[in-house]
Protein backbone atom coordinates (compact mmCIF):
# COMPACT_ATOMS: atom_id res chain seq x y z
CA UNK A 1 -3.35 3.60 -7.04
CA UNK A 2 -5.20 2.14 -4.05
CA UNK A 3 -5.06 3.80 -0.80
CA UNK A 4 -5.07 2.19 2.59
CA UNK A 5 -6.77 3.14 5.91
CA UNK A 6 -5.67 1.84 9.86
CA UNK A 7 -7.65 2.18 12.95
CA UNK A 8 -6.25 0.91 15.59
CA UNK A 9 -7.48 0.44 18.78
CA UNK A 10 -5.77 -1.21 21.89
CA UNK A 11 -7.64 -1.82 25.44
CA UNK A 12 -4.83 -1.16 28.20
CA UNK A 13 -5.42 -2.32 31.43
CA UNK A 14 -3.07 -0.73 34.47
CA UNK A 15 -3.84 -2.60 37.94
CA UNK A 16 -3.07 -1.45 41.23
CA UNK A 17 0.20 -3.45 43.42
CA UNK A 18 -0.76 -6.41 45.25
CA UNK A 19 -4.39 -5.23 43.63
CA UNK A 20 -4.54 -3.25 46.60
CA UNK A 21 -7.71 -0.82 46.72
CA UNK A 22 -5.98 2.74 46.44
CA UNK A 23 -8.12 4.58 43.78
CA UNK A 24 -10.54 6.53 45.42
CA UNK A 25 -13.43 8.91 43.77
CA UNK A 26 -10.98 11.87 43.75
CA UNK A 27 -7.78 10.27 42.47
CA UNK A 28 -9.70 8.39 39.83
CA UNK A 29 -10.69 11.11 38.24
CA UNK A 30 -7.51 13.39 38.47
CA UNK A 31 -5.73 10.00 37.16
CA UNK A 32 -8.66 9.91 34.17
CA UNK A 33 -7.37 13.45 33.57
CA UNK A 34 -4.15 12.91 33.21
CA UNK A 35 -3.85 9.82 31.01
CA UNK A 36 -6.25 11.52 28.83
CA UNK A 37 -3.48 14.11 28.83
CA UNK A 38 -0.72 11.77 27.71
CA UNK A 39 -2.84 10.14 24.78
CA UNK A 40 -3.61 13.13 23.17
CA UNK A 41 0.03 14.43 23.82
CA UNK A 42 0.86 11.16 22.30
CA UNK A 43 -0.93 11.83 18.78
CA UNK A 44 -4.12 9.09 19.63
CA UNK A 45 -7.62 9.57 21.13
CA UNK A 46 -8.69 8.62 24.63
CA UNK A 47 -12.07 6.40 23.48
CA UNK A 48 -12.91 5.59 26.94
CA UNK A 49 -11.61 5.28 30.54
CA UNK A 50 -13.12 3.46 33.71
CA UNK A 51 -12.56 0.83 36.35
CA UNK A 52 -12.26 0.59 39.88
CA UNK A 53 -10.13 0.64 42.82
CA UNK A 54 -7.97 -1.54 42.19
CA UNK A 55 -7.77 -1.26 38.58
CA UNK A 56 -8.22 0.88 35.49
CA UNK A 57 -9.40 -0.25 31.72
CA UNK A 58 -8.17 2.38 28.80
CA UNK A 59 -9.22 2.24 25.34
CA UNK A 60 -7.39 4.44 23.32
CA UNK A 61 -7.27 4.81 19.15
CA UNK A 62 -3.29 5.54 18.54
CA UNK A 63 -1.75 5.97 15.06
CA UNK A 64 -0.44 3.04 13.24
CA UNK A 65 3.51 4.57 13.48
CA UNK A 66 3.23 4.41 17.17
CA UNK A 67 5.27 2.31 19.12
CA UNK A 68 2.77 0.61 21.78
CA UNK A 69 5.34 -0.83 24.32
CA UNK A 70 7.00 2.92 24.82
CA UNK A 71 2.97 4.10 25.54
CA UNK A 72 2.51 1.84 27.87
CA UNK A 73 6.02 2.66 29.97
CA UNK A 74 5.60 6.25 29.86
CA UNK A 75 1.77 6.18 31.71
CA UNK A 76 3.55 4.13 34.25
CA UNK A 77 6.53 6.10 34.72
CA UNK A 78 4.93 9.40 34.65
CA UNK A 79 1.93 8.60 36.63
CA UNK A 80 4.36 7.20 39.79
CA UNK A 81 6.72 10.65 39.48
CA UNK A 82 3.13 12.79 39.56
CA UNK A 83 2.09 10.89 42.84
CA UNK A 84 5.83 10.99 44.92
């Protein structure tokens, strides 16, 4: 019997409101920190992580059973409640 093999890899990119500039040096990396945190809570693997200001480009390996549209809400959602 054959056996079958999935990578999949997705390229996420979260941008700022109004593309306004708010990232700075020290928030960019506490927010690389912490999504890195979710994917690998998630069950995938943080491939890599950059951007700028106003902007930031993910590219994360997730298993083939995960459901892509509840990632994406829960780095939203979690990243707003972490910055009130």
């Amino acid at each position: 019997m054959g056996s079958t093999y999935s990578q999949l890899h997705f390229h996420i990119i979260f941008g700022v409101k109004e593309r306004r500039s708010l990232i700075n040096a020290t928030m960019r990396e506490r927010l690389h920190q912490y999504i890195g945190g979710i994917v690998r809570k998630e069950g995938g693997v943080l491939q890599a992580i950059g951007g700028s200001s106003d902007h930031i480009h993910i590219l994360v390996a997730l298993p083939p059973t995960y459901e892509r549209s509840r990632h994406r809400s829960r780095c939203k959602i979690q990243f707003i409640e972490m910055d009130s």
